[in-house]
C-alpha atoms as a PDB file:
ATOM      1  CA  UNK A   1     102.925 128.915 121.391  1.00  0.00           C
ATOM      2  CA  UNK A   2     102.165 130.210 125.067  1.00  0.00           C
ATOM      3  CA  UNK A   3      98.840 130.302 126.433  1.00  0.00           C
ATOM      4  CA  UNK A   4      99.088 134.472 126.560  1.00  0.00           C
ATOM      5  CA  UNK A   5      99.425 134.412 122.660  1.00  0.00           C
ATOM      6  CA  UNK A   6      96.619 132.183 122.144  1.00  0.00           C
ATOM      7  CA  UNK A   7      94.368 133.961 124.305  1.00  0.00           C
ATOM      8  CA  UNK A   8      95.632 136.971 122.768  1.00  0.00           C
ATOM      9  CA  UNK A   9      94.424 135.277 119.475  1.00  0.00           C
ATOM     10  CA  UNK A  10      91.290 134.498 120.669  1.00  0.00           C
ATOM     11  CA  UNK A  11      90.871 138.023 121.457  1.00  0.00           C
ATOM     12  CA  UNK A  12      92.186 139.651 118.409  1.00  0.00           C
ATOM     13  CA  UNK A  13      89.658 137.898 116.330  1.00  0.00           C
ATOM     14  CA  UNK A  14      92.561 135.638 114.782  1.00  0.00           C
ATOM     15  CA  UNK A  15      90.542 132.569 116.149  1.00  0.00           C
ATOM     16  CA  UNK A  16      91.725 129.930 113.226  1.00  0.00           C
ATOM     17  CA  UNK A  17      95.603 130.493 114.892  1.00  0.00           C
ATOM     18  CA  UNK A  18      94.242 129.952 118.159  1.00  0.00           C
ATOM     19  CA  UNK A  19      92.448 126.438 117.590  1.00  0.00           C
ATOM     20  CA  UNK A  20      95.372 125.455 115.524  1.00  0.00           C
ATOM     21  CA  UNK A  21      97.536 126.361 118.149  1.00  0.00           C
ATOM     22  CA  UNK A  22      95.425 124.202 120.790  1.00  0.00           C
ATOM     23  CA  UNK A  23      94.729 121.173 118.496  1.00  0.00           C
ATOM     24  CA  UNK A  24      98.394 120.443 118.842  1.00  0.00           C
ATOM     25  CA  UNK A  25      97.555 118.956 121.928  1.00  0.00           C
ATOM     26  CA  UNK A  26      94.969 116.869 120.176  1.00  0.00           C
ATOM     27  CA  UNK A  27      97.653 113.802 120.002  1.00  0.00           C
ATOM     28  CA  UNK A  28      98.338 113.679 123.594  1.00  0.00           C
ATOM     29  CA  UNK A  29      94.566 113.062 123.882  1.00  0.00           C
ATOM     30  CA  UNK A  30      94.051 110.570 121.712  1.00  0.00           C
ATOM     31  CA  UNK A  31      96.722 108.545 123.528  1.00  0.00           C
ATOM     32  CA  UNK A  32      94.804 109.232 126.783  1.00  0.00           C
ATOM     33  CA  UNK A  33      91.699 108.016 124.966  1.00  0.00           C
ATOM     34  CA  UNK A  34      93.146 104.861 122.959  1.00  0.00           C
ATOM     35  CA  UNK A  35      94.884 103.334 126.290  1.00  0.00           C
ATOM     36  CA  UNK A  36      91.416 103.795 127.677  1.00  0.00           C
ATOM     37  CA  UNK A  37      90.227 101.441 125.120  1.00  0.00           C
ATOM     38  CA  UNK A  38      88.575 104.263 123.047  1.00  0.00           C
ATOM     39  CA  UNK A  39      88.906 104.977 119.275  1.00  0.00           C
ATOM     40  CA  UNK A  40      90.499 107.679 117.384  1.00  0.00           C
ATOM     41  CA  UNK A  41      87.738 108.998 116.158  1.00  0.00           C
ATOM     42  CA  UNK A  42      85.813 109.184 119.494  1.00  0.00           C
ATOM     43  CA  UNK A  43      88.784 111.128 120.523  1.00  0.00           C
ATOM     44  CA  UNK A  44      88.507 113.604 117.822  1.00  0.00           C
ATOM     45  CA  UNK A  45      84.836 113.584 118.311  1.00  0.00           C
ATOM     46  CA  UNK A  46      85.284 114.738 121.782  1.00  0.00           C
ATOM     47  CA  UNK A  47      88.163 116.934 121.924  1.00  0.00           C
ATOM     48  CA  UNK A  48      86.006 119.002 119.206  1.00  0.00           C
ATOM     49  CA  UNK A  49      83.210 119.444 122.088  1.00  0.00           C
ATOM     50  CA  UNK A  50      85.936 120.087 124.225  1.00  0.00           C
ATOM     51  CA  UNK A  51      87.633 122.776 122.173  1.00  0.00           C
ATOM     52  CA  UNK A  52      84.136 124.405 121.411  1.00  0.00           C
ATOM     53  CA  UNK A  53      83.290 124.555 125.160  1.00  0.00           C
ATOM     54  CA  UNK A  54      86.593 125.895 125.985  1.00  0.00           C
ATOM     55  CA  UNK A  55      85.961 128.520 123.532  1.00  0.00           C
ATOM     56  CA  UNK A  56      82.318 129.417 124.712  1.00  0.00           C
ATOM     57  CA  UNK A  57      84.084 130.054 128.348  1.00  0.00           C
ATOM     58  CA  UNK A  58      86.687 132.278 126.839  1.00  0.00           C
ATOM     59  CA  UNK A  59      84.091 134.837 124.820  1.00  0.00           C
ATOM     60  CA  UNK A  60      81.780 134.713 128.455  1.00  0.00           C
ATOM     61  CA  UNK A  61      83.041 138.131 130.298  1.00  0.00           C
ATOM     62  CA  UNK A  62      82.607 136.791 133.374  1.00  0.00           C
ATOM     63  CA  UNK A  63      84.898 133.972 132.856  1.00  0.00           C
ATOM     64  CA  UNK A  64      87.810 133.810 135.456  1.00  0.00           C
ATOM     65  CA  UNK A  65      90.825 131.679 133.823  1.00  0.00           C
ATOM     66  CA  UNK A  66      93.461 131.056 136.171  1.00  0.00           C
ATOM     67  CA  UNK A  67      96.434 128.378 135.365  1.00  0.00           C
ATOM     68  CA  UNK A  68      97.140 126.417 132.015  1.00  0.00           C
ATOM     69  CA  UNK A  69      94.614 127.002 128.586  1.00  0.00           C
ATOM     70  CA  UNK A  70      96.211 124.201 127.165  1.00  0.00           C
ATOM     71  CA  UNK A  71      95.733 121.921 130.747  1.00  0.00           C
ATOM     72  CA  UNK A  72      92.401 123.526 131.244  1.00  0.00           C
ATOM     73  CA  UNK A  73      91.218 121.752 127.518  1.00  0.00           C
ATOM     74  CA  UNK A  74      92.864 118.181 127.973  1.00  0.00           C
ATOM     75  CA  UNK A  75      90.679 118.269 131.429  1.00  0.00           C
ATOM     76  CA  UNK A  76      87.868 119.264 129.750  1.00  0.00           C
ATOM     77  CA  UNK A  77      88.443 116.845 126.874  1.00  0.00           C
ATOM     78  CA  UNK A  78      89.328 113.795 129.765  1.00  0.00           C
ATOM     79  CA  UNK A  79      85.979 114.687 131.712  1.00  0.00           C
ATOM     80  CA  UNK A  80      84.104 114.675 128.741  1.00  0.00           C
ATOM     81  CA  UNK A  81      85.725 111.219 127.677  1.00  0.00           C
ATOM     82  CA  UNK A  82      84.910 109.568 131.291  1.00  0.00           C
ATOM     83  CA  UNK A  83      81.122 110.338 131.717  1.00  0.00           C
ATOM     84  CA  UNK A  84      80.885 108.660 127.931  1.00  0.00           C
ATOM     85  CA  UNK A  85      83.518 106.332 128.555  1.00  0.00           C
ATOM     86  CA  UNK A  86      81.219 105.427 131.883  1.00  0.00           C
ATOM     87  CA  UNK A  87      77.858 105.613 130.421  1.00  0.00           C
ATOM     88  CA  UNK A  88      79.093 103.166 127.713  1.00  0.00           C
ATOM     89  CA  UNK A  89      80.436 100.856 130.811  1.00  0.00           C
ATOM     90  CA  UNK A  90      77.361 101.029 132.357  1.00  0.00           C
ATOM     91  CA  UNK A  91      75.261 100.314 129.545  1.00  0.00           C
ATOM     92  CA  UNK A  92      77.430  97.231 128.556  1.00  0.00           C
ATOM     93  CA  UNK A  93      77.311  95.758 132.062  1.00  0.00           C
ATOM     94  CA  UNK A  94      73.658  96.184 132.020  1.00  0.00           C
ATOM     95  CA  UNK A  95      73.776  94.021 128.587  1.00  0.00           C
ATOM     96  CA  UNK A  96      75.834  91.376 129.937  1.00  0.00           C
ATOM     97  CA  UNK A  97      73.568  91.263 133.770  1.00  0.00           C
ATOM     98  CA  UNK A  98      70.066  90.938 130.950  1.00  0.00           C
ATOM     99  CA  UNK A  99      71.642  88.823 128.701  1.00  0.00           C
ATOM    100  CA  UNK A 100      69.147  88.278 125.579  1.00  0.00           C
ATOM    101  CA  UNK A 101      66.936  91.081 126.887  1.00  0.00           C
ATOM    102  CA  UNK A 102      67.896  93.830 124.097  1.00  0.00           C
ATOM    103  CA  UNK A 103      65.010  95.061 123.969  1.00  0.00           C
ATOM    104  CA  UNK A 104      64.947  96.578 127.650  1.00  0.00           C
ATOM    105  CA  UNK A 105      68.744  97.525 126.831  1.00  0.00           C
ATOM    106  CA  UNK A 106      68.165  99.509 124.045  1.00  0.00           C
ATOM    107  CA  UNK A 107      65.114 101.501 125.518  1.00  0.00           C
ATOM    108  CA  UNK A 108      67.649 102.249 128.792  1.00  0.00           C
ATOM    109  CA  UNK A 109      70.458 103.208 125.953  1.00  0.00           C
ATOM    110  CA  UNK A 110      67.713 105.630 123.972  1.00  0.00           C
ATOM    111  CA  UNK A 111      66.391 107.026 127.692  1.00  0.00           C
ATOM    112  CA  UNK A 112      70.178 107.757 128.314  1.00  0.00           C
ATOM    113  CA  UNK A 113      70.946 109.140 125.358  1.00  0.00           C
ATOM    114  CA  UNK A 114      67.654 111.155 125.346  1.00  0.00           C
ATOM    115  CA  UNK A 115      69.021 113.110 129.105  1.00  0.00           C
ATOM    116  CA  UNK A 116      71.979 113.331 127.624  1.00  0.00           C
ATOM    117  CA  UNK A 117      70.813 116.148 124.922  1.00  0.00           C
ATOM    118  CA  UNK A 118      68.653 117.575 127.117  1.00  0.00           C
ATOM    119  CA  UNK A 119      70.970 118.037 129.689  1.00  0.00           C
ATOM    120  CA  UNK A 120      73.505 119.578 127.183  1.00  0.00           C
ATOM    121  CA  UNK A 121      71.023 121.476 125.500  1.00  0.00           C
ATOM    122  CA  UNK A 122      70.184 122.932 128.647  1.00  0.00           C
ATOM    123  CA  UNK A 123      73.777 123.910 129.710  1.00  0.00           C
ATOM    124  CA  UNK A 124      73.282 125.681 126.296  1.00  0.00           C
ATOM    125  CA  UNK A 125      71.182 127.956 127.911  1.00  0.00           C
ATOM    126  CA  UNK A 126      71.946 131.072 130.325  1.00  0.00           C
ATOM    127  CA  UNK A 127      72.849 131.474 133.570  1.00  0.00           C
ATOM    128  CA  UNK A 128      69.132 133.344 134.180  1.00  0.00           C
ATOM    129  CA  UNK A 129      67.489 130.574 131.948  1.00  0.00           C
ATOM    130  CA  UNK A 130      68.767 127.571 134.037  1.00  0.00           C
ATOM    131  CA  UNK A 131      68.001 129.279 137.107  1.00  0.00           C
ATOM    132  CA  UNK A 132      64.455 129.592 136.173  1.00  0.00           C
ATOM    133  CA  UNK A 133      63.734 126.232 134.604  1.00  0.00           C
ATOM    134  CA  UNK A 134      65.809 124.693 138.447  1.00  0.00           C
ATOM    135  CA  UNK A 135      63.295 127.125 140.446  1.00  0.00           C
ATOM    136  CA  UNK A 136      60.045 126.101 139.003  1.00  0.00           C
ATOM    137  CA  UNK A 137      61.173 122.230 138.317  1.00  0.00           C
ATOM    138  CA  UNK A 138      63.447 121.135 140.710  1.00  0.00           C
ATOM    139  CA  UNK A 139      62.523 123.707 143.595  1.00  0.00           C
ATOM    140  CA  UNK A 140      58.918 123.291 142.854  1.00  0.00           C
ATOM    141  CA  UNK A 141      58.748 127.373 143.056  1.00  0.00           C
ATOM    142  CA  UNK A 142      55.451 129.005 142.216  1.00  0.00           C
ATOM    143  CA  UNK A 143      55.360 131.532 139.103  1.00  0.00           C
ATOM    144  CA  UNK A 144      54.701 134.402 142.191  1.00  0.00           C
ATOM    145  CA  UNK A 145      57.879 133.491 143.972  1.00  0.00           C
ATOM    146  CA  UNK A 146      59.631 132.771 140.885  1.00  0.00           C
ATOM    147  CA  UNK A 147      58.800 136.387 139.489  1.00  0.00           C
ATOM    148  CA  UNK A 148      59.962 137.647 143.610  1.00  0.00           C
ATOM    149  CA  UNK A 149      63.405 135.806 142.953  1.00  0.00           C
ATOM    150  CA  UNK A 150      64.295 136.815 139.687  1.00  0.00           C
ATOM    151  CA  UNK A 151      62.865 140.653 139.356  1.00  0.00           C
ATOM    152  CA  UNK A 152      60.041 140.126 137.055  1.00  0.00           C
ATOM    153  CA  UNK A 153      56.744 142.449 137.178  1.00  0.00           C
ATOM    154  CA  UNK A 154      54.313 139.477 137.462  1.00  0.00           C
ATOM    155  CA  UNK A 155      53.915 136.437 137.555  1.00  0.00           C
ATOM    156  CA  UNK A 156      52.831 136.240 133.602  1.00  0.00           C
ATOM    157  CA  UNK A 157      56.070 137.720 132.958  1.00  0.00           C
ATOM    158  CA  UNK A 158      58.415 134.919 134.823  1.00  0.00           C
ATOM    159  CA  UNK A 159      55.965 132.233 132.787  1.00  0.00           C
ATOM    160  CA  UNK A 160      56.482 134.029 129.553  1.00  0.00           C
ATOM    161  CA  UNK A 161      60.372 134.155 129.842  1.00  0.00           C
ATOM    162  CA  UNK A 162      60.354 130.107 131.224  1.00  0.00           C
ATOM    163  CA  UNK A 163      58.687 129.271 127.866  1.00  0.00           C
ATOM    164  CA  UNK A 164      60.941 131.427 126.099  1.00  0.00           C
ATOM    165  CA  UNK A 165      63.623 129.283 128.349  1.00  0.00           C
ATOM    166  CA  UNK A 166      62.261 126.065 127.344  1.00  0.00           C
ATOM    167  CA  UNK A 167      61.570 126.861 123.823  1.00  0.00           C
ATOM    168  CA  UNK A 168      65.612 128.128 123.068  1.00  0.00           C
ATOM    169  CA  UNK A 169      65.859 124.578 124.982  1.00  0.00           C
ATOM    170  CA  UNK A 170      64.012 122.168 122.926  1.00  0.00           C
ATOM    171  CA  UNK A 171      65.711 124.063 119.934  1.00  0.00           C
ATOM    172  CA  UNK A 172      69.024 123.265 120.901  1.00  0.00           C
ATOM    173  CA  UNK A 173      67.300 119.403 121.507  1.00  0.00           C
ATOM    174  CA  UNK A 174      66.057 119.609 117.828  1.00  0.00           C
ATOM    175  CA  UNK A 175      69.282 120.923 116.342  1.00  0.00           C
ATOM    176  CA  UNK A 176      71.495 118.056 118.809  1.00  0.00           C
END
């Protein structure tokens, strides 16, 4: 099936065609993944994500897709393999540089894991929403300049809609 059809699909509301029409690619993966010493099941467990965040990009408007749907997922679906793939290297070379230290190698693995959900959860989030949360805690931005930047009346109003930001955040945490 071309990629026109199954965007088509996508469109049309015929949406169980259009992932059966991409999970054919699903085998190719899980070659990619097993001679990268992966499992089957981590390659399903992936290419899901993958699939699910190729569909969230499709239903966003402002979404510009140029070349291959079908190239555009297996990318997705390798990129998503390689940062676990690496954080599971790294983690294992840390366990063989402490040796018996477990202990400090399972708090780094639960810290890691920890960032990882809240970084997805906030990708979750909105364009506006990350913007917000980056300008008051990576840019250090005051509430007044924060409510300049983004439109808001006052400053109560930019703090009210960063807790609503971090609150749709540490929902998506709970639900991860």
């Amino acid at each position: 099936m071309n990629e026109l059809k199954i965007l088509t699909l996508f469109q049309s509301n015929k949406k169980e065609k259009a992932f059966q029409a991409l999970y054919k690619i699903m085998p190719q993966f899980m070659g990619y993944v097993k001679s990268q010493g992966g499992s089957k099941e981590q390659a399903e467990d992936i290419f899901q994500e993958a699939i699910l965040v190729v569909y969230k990009k499709l239903a966003d408007q402002n979404f510009e897709f140029e070349g291959s749907l079908k190239t555009y997922l297996f990318n997705s679906a390798k990129y998503m393999w390689w940062r676990e793939n690496k954080s599971t290297r790294e983690v294992e070379a840390v366990a063989d540089f402490l040796g018996d230290e477990s202990n400090a190698l399972e708090e780094a693995l639960e810290k890691e894991v920890k960032i990882q959900k809240a970084e997805k959860a906030i990708e979750s989030l909105g364009d506006k929403c990350k913007q917000i949360l980056e300008a008051f805690y990576y840019q250090g931005l005051k509430m007044v300049e924060i409510a300049k930047k983004f439109g808001y009346g006052s400053p109560k109003t930019a703090k009210n809609q960063k807790y609503k930001c971090l609150e749709r955040a540490r929902k998506q945490l709970l639900n991860a």
